[in-house]
PDB file of N, CA and C in Angstrom:
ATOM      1  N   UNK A   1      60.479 -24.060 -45.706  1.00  0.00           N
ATOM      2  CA  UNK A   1      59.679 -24.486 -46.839  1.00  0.00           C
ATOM      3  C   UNK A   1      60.533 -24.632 -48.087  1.00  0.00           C
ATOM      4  N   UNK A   2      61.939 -24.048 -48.184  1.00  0.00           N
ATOM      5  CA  UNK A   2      62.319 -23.963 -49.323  1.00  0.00           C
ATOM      6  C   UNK A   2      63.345 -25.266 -49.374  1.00  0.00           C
ATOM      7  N   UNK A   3      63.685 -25.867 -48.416  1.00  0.00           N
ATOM      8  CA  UNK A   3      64.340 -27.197 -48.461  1.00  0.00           C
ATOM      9  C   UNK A   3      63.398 -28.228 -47.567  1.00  0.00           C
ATOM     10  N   UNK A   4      64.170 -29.161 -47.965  1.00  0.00           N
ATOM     11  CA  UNK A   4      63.277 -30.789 -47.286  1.00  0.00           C
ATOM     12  C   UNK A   4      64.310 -30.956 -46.213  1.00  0.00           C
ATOM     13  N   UNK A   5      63.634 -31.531 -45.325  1.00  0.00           N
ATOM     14  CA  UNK A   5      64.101 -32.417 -43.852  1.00  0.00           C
ATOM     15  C   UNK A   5      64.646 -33.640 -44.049  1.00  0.00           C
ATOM     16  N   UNK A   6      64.839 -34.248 -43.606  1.00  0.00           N
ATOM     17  CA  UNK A   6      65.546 -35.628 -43.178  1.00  0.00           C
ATOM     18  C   UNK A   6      64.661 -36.655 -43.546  1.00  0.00           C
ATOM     19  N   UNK A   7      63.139 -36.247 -42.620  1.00  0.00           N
ATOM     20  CA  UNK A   7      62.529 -37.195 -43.044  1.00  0.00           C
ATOM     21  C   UNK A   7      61.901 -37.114 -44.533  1.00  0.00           C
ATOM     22  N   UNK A   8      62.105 -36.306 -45.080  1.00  0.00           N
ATOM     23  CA  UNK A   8      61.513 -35.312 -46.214  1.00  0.00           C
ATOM     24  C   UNK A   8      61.869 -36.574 -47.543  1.00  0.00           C
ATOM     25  N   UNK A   9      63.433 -36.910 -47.101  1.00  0.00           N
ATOM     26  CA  UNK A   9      64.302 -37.436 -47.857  1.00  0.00           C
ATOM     27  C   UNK A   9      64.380 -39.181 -47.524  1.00  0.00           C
ATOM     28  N   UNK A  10      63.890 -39.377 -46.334  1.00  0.00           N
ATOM     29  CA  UNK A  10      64.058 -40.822 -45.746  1.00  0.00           C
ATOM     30  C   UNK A  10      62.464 -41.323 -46.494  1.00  0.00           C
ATOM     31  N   UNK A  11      61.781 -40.669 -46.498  1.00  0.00           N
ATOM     32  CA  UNK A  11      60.109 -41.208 -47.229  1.00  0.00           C
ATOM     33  C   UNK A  11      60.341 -41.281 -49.047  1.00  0.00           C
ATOM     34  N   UNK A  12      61.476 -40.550 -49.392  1.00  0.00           N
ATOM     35  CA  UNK A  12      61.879 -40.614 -51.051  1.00  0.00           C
ATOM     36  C   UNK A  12      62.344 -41.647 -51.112  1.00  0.00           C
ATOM     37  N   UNK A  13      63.117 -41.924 -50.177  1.00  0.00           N
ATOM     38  CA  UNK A  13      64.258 -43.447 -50.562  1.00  0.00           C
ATOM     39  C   UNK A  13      63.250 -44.493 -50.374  1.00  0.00           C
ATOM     40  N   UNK A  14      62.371 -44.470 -49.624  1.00  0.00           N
ATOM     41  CA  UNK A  14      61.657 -45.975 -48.656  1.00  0.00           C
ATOM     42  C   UNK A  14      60.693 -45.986 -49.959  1.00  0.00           C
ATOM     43  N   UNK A  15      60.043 -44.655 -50.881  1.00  0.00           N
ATOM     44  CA  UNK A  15      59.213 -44.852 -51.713  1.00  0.00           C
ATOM     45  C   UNK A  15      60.024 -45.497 -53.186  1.00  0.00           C
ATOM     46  N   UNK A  16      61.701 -44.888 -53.059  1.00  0.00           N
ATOM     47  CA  UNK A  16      62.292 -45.486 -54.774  1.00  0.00           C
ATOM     48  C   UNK A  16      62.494 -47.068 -54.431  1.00  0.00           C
ATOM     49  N   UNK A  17      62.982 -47.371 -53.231  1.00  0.00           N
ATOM     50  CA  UNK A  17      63.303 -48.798 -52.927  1.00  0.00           C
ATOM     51  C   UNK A  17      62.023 -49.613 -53.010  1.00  0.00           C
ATOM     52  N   UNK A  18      60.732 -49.199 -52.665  1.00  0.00           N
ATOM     53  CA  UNK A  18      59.288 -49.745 -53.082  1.00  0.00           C
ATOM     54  C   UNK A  18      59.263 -49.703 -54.140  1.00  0.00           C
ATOM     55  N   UNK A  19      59.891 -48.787 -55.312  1.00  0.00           N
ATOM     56  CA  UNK A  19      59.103 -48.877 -56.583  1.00  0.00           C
ATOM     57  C   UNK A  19      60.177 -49.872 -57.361  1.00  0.00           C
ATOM     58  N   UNK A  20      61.541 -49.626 -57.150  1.00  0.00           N
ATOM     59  CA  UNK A  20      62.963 -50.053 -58.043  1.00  0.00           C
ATOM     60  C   UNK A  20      63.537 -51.860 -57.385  1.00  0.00           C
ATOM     61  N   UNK A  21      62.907 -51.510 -56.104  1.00  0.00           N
ATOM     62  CA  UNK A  21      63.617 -52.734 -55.407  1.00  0.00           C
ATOM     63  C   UNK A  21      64.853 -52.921 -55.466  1.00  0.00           C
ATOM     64  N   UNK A  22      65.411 -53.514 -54.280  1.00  0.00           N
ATOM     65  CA  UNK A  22      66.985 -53.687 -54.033  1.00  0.00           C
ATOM     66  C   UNK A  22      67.975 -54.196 -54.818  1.00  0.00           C
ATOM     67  N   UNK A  23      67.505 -55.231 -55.459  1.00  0.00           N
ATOM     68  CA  UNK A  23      68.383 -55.266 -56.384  1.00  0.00           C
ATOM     69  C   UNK A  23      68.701 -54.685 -57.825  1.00  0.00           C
ATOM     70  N   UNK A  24      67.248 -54.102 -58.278  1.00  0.00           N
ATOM     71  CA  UNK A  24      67.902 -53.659 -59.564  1.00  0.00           C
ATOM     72  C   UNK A  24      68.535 -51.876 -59.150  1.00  0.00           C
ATOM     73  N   UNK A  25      68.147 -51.430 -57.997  1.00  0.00           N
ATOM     74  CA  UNK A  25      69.040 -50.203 -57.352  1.00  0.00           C
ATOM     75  C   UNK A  25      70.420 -50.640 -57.578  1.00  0.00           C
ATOM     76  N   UNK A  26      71.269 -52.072 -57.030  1.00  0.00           N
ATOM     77  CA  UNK A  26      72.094 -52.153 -56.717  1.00  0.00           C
ATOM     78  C   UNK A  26      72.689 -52.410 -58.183  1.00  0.00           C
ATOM     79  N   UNK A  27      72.092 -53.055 -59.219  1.00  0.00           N
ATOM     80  CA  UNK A  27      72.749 -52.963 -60.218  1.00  0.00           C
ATOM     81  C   UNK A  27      72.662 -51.724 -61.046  1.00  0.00           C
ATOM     82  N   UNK A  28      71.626 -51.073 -60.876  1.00  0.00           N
ATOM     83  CA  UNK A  28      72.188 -49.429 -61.416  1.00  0.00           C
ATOM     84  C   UNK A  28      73.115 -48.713 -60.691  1.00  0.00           C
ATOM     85  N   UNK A  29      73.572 -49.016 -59.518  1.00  0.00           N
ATOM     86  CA  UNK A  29      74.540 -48.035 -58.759  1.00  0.00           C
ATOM     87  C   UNK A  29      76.105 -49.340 -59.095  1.00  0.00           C
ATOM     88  N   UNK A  30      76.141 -50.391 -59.628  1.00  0.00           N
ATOM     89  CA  UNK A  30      77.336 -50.908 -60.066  1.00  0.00           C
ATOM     90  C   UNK A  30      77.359 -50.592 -62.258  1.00  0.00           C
ATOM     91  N   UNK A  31      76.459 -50.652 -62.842  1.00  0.00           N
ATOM     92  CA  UNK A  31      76.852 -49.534 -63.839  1.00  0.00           C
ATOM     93  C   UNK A  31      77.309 -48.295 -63.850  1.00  0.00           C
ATOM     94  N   UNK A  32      76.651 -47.825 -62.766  1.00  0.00           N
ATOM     95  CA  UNK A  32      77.175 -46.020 -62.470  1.00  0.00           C
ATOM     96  C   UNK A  32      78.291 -46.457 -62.104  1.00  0.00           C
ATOM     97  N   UNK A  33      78.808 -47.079 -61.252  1.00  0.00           N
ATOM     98  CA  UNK A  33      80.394 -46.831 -60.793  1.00  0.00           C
ATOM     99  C   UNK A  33      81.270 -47.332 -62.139  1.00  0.00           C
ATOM    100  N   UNK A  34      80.580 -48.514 -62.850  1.00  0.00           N
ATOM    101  CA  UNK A  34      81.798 -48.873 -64.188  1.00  0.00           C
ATOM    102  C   UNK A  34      82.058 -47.529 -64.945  1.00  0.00           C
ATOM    103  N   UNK A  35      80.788 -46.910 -65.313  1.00  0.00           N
ATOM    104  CA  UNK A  35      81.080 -45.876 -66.155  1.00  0.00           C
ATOM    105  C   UNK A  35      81.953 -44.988 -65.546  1.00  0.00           C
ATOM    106  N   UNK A  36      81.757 -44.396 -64.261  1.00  0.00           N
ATOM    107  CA  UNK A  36      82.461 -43.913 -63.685  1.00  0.00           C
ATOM    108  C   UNK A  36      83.795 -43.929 -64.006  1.00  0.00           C
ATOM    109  N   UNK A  37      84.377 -45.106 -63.545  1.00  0.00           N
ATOM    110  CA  UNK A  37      85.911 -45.767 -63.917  1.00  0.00           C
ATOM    111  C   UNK A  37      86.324 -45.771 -65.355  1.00  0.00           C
ATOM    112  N   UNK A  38      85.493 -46.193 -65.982  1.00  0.00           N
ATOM    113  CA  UNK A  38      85.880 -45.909 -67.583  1.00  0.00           C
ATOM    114  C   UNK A  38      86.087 -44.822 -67.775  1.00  0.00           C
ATOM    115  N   UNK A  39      85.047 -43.167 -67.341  1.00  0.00           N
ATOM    116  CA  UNK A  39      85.835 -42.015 -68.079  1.00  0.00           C
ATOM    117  C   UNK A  39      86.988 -41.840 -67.276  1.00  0.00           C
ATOM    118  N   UNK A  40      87.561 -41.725 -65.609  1.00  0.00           N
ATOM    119  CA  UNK A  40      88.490 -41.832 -65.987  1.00  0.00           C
ATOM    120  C   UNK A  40      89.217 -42.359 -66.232  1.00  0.00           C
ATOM    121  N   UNK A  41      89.180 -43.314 -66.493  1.00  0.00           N
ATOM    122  CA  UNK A  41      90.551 -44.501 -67.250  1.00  0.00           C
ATOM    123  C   UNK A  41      90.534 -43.675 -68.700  1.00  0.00           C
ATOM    124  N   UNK A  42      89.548 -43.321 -69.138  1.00  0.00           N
ATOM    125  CA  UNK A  42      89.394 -42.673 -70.721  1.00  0.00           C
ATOM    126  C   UNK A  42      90.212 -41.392 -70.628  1.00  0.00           C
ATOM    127  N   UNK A  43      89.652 -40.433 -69.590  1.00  0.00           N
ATOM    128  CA  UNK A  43      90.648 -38.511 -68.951  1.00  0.00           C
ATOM    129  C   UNK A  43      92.446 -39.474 -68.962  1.00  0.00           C
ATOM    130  N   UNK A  44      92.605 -40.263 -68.229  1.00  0.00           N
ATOM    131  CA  UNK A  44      93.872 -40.337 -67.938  1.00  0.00           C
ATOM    132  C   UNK A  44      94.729 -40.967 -69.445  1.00  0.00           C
ATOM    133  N   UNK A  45      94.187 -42.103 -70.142  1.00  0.00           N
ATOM    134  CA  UNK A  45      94.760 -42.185 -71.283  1.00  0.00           C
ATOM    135  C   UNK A  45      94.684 -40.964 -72.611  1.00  0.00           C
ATOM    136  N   UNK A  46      93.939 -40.479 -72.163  1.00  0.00           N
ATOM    137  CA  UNK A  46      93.987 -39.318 -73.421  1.00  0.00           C
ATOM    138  C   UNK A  46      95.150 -38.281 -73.110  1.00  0.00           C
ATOM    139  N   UNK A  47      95.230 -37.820 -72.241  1.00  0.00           N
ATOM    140  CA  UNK A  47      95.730 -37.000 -71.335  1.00  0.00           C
ATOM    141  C   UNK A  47      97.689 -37.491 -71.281  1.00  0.00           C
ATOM    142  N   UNK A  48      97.831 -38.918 -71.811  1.00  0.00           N
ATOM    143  CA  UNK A  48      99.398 -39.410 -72.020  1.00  0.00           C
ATOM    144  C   UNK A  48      98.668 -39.733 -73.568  1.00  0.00           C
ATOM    145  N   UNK A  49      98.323 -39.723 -74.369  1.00  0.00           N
ATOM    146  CA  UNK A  49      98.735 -40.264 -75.395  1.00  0.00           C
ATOM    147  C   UNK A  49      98.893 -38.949 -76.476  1.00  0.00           C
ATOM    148  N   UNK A  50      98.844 -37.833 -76.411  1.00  0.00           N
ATOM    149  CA  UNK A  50      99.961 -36.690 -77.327  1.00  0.00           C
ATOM    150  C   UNK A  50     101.313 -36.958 -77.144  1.00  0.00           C
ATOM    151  N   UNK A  51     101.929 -37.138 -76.079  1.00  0.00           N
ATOM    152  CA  UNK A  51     103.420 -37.065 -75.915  1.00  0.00           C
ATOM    153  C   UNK A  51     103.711 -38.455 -76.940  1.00  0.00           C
ATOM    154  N   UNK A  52     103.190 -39.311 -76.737  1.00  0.00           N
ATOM    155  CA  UNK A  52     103.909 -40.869 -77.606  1.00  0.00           C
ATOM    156  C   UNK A  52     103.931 -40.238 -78.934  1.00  0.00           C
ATOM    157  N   UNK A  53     102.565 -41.022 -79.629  1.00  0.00           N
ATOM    158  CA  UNK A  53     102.430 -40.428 -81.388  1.00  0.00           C
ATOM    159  C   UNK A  53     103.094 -38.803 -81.684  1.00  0.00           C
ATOM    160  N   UNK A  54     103.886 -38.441 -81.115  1.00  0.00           N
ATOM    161  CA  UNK A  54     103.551 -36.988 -81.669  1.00  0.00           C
ATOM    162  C   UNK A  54     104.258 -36.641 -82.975  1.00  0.00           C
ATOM    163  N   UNK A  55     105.671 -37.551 -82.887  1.00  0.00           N
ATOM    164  CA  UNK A  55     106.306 -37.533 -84.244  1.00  0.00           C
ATOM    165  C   UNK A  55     105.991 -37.941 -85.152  1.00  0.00           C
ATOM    166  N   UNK A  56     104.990 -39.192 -85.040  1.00  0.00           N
ATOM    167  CA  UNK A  56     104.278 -39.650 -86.227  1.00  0.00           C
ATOM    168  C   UNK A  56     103.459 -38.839 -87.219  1.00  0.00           C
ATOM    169  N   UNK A  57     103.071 -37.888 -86.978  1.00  0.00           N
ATOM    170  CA  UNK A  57     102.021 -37.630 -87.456  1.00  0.00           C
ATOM    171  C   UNK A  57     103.465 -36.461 -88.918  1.00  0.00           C
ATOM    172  N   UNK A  58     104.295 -36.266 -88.338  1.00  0.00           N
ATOM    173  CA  UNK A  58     105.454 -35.343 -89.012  1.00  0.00           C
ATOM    174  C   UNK A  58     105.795 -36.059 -90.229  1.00  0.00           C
ATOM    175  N   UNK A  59     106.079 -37.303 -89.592  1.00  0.00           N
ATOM    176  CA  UNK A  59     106.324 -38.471 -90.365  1.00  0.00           C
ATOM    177  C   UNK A  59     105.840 -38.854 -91.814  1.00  0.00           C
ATOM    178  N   UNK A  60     104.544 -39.258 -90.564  1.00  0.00           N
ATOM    179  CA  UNK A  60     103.505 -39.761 -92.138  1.00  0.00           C
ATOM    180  C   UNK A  60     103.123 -38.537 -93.166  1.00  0.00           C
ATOM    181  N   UNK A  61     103.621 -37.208 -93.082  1.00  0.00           N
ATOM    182  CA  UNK A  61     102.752 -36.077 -93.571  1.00  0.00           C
ATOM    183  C   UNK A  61     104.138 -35.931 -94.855  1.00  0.00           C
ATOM    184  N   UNK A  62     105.456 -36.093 -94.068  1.00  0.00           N
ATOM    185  CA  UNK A  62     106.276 -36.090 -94.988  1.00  0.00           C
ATOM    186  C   UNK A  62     106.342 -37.541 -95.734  1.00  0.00           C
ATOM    187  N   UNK A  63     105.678 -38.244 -95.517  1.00  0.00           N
ATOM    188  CA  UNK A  63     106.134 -39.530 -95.999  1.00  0.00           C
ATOM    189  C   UNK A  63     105.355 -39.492 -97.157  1.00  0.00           C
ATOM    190  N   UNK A  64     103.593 -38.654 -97.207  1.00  0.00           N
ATOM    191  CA  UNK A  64     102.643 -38.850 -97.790  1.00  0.00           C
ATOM    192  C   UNK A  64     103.136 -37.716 -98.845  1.00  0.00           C
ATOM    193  N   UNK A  65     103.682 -36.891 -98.583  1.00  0.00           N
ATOM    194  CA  UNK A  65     103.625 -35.386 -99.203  1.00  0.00           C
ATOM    195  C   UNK A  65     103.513 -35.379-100.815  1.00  0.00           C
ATOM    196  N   UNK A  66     104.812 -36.242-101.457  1.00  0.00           N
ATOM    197  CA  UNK A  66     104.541 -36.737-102.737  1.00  0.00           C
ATOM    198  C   UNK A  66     104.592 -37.886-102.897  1.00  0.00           C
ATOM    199  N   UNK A  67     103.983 -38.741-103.375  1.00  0.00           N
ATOM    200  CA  UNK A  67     103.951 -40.187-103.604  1.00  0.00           C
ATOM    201  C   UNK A  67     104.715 -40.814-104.890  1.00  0.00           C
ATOM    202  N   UNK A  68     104.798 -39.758-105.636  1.00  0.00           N
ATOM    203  CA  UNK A  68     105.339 -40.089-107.118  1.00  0.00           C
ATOM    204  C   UNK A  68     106.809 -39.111-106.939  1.00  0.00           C
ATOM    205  N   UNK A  69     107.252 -38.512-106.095  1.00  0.00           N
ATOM    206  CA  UNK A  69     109.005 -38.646-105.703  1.00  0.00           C
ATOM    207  C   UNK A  69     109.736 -39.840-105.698  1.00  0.00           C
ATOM    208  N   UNK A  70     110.851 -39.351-106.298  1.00  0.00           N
ATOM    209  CA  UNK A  70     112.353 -40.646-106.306  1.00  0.00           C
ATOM    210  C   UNK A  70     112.108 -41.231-104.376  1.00  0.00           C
ATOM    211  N   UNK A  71     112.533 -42.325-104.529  1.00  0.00           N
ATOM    212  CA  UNK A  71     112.330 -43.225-103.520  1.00  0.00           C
ATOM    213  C   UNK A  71     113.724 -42.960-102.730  1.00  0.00           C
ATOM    214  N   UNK A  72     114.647 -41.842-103.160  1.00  0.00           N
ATOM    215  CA  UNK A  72     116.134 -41.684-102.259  1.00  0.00           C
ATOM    216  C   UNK A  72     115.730 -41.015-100.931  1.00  0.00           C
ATOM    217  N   UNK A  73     116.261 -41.346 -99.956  1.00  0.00           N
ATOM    218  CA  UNK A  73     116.106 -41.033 -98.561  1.00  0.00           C
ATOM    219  C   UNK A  73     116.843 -39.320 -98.310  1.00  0.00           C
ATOM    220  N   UNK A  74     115.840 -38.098 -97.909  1.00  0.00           N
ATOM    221  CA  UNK A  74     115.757 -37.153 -97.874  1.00  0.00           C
ATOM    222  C   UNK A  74     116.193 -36.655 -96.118  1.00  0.00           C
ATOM    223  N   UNK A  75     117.616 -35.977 -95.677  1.00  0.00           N
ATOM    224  CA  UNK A  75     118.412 -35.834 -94.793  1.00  0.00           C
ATOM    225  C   UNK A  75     118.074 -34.057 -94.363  1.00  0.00           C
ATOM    226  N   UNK A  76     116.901 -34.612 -93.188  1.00  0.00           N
ATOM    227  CA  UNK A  76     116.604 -33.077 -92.790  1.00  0.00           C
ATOM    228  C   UNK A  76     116.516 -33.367 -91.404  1.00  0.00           C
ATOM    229  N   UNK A  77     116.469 -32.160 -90.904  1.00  0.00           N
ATOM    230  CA  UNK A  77     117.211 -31.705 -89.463  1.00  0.00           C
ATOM    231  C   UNK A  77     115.812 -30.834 -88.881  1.00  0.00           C
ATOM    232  N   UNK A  78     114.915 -31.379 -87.516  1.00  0.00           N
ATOM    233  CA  UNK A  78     113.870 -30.617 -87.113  1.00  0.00           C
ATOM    234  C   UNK A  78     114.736 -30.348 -85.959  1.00  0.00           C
ATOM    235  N   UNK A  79     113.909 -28.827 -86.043  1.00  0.00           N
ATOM    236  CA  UNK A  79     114.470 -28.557 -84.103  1.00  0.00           C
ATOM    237  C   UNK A  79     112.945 -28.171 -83.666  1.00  0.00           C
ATOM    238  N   UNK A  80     112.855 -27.942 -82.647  1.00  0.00           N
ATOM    239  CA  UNK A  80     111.687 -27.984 -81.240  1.00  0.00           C
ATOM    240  C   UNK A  80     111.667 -26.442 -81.488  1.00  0.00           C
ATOM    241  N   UNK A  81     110.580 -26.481 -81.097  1.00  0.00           N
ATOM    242  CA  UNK A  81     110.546 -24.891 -80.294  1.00  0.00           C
ATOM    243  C   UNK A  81     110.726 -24.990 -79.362  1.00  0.00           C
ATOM    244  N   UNK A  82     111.415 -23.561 -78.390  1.00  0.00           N
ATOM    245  CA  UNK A  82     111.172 -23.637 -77.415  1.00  0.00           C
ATOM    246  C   UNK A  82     110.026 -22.744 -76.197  1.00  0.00           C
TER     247      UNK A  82
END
């Protein structure tokens, strides 16, 4: 009683395919798969794009820091942690 049978589940489908019909099933199960593919295409580009920009952001912070500083080019040395 606490789960459904086979046929339990074969009379759900025969009743959504009566109510949804075949084709607009088939175009909700080809949106579900785009989205699908988009997050991960979305997990995998997020997931590489810290390593690229990462110096930029050092950059622009020193670049922004004073705006009204002499325009002479300032000779500094970052190291990494390790």
């Amino acid at each position: 009683m606490g789960s459904f049978s086979i046929w339990h589940w074969l009379i759900v489908l025969l009743i959504i395919v009566l109510v949804f019909g075949t084709k607009k099933l088939k175009n909700i199960g080809a949106d579900l798969g785009g989205a699908v593919k988009g997050f991960k295409d979305g997990v995998k580009d997020g997931s590489a794009a810290p390593e690229d920009p990462a110096s930029a952001p050092a950059q622009q912070v020193a670049a922004n820091a004073n705006p009204n500083a002499d325009k002479a080019p300032i000779d500094v040395e970052a190291k990494q942690k390790p």
